[in-house]
N, C-alpha and C. Protein backbone atom coordinates (compact mmCIF):
# COMPACT_ATOMS: atom_id res chain seq x y z
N UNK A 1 157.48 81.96 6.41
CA UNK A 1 156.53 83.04 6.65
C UNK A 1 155.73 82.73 7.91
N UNK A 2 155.39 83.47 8.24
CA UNK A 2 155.10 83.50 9.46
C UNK A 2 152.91 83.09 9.66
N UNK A 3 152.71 82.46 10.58
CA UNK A 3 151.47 81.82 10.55
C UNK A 3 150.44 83.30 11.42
N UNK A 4 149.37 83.69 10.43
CA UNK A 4 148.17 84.74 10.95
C UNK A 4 147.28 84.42 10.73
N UNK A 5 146.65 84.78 11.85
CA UNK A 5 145.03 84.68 12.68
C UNK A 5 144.75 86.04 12.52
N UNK A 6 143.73 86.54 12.30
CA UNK A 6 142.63 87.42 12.34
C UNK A 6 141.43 87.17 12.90
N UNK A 7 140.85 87.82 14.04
CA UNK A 7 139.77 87.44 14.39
C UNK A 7 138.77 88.64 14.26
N UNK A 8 137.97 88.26 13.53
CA UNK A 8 137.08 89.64 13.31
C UNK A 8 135.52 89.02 12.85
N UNK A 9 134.99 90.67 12.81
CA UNK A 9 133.63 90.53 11.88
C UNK A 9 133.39 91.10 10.34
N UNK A 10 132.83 90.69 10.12
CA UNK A 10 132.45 91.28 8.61
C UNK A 10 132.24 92.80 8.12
N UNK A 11 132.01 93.10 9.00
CA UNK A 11 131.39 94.43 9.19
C UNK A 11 131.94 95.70 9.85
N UNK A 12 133.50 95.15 10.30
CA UNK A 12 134.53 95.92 11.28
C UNK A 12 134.91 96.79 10.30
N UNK A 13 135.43 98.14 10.26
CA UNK A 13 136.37 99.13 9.97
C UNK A 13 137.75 98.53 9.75
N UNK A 14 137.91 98.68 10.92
CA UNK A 14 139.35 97.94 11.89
C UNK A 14 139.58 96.94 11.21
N UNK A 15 138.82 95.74 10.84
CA UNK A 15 139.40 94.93 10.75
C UNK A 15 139.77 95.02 9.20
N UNK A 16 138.98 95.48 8.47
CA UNK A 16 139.60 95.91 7.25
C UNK A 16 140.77 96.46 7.06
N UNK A 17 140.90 97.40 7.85
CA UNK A 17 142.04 97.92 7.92
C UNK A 17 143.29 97.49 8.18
N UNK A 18 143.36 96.07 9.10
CA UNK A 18 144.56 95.52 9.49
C UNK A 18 144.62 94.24 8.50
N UNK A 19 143.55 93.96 7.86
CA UNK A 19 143.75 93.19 6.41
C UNK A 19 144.50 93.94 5.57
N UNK A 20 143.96 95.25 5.44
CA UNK A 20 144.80 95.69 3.96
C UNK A 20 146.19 96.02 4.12
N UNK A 21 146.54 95.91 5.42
CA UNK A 21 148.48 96.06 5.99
C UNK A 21 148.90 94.98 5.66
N UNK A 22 148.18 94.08 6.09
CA UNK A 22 148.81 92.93 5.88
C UNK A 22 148.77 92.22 4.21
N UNK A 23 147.61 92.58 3.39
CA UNK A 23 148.18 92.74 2.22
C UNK A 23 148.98 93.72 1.61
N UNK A 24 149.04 94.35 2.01
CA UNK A 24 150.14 95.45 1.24
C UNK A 24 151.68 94.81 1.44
N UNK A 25 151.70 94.02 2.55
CA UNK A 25 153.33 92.88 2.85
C UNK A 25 153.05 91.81 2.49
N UNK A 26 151.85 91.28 1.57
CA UNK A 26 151.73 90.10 0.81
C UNK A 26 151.48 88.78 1.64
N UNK A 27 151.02 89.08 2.94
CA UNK A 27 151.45 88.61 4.30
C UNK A 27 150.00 87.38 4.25
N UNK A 28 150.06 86.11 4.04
CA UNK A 28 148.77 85.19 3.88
C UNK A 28 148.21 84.79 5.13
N UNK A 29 146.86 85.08 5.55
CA UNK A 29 146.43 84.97 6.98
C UNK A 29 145.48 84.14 7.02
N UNK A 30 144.92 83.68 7.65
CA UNK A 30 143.30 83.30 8.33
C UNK A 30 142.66 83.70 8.70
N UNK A 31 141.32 84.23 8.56
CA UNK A 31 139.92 85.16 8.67
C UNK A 31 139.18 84.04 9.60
N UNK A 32 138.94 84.37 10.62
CA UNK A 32 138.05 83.81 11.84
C UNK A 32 136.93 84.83 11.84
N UNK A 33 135.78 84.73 11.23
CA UNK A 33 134.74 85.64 11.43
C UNK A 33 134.11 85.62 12.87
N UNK A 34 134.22 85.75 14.10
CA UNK A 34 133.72 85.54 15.11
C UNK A 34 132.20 86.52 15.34
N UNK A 35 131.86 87.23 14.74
CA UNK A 35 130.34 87.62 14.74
C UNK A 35 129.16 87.10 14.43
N UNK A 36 129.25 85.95 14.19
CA UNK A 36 127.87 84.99 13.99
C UNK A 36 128.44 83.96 15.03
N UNK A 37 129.13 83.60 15.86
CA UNK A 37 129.75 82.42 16.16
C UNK A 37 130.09 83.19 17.67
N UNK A 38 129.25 82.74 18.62
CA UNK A 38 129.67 83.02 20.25
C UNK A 38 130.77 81.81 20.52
N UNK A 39 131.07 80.72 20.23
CA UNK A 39 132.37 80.12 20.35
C UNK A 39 133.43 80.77 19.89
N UNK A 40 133.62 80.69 18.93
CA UNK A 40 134.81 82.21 18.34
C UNK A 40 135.11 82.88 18.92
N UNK A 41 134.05 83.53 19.40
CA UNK A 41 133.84 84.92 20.09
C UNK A 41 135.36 84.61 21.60
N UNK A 42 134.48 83.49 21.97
CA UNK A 42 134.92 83.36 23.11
C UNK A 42 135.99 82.52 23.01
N UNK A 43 136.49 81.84 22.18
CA UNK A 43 137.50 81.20 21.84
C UNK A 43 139.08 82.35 21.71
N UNK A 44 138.46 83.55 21.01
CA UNK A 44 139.37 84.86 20.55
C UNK A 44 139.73 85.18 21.81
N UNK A 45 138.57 85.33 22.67
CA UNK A 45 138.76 86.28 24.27
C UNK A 45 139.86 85.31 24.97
N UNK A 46 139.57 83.94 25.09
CA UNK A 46 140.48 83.26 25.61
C UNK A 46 142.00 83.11 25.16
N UNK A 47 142.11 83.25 24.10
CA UNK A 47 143.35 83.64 23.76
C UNK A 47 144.07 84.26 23.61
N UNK A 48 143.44 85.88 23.34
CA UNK A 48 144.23 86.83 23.44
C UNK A 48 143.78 87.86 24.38
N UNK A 49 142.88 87.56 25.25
CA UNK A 49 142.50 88.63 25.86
C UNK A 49 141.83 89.58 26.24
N UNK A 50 141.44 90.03 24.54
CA UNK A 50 141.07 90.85 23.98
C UNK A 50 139.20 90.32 23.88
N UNK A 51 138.60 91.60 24.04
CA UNK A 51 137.28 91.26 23.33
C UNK A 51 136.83 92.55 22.53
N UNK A 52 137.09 92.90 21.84
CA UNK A 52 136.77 93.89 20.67
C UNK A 52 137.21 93.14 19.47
N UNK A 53 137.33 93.68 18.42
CA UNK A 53 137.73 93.21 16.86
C UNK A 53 138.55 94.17 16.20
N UNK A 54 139.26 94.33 15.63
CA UNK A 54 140.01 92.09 15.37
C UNK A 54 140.56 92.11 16.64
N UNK A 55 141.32 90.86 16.55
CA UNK A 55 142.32 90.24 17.46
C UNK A 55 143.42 89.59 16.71
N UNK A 56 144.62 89.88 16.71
CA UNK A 56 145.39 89.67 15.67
C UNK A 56 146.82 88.65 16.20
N UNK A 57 146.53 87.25 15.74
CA UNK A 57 147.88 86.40 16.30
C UNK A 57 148.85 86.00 15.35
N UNK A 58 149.83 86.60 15.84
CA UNK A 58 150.81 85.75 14.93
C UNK A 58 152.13 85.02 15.47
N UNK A 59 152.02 83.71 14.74
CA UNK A 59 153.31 82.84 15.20
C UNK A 59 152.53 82.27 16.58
N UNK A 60 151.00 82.16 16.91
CA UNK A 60 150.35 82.16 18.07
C UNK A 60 150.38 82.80 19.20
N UNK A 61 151.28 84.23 18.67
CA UNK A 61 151.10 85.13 19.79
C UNK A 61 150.22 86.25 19.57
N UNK A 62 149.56 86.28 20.43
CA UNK A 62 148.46 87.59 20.31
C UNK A 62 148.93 88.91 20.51
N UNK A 63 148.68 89.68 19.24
CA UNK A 63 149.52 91.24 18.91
C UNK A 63 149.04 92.45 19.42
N UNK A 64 147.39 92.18 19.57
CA UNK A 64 146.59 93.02 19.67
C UNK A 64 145.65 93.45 18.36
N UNK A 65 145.09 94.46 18.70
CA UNK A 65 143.85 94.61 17.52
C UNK A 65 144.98 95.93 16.58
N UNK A 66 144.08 96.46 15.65
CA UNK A 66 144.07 97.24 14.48
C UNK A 66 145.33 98.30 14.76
N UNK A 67 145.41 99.33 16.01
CA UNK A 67 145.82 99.99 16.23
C UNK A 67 147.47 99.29 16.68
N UNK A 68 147.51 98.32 17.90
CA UNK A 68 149.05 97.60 17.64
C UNK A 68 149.38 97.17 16.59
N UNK A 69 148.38 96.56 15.54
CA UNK A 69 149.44 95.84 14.46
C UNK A 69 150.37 97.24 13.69
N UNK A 70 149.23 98.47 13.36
CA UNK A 70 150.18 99.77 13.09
C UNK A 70 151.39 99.96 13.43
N UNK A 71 150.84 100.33 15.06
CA UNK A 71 152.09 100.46 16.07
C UNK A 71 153.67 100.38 15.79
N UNK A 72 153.20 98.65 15.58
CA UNK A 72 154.14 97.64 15.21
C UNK A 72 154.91 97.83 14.19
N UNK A 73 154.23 98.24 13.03
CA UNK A 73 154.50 98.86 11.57
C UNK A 73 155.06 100.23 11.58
N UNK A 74 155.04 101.12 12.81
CA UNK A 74 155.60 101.79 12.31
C UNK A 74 156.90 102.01 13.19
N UNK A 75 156.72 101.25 13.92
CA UNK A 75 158.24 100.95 15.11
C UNK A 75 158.93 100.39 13.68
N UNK A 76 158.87 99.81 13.33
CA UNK A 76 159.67 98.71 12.01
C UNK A 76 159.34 97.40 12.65
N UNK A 77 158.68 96.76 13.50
CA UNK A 77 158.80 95.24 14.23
C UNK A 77 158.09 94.51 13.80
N UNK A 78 157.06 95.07 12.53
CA UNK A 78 156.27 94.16 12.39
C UNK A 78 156.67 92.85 10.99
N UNK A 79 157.31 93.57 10.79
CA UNK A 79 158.40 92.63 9.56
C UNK A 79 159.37 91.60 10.21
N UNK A 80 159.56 91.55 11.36
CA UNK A 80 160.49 90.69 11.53
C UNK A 80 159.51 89.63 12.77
N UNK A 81 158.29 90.58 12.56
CA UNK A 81 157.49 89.31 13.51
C UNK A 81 156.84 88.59 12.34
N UNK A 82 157.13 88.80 11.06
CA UNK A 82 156.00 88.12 9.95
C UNK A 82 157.05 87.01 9.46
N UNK A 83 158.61 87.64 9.10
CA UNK A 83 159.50 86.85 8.81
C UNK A 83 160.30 85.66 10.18
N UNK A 84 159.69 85.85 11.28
CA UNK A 84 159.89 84.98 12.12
C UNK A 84 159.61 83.17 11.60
C-alpha cells in the first residue's frame, strides 16, 4: 500500500474532504496539521509547492490539494497511485 501525507488544518473543508476519499478506499495516511506549526507550514511549501491546504503526497510525490486528488479519482489513476 502505498505511503500518505496529508498536510492540512483542522479546520479545512478541503481537507476533510480529501480524508473522506481516501477513507472510502480504506487508504491509511498521515495527518500533518500544519496550522499551529509555521515549520510545517513551510516544510509542506517546500515540498510540494503548494501553499494552501491540504497538500497531498503520496509514495513522496506531491499530488496536489483536494481538487487533484478528485481529479485523479475520477480519471481512474488514483488507485493505481495508492496500489503503487
Amino acid at each position: 500500500m502505498a505511503k500518505v501525507v496529508i498536510y492540512c488544518t483542522i479546520t479545512c473543508p478541503y481537507c476533510t474532504m480529501a480524508k473522506r476519499l481516501l477513507d472510502s478506499k480504506g487508504v491509511d495516511y498521515q495527518v500533518i496539521d500544519v496550522g499551529a506549526d509555521a515549520s510545517k507550514w513551510s516544510e509542506m511549501s517546500q515540498l510540494t509547492g503548494g501553499n494552501t491546504v491540504p497538500q497531498i503526497v503520496i509514495n513522496d510525490q506531491p499530488v496536489g490539494g483536494c481538487d487533484d486528488l478528485y481529479e485523479l479519482e475520477n480519471k481512474k489513476e488514483l488507485d493505481q497511485l495508492l496500489e503503487a
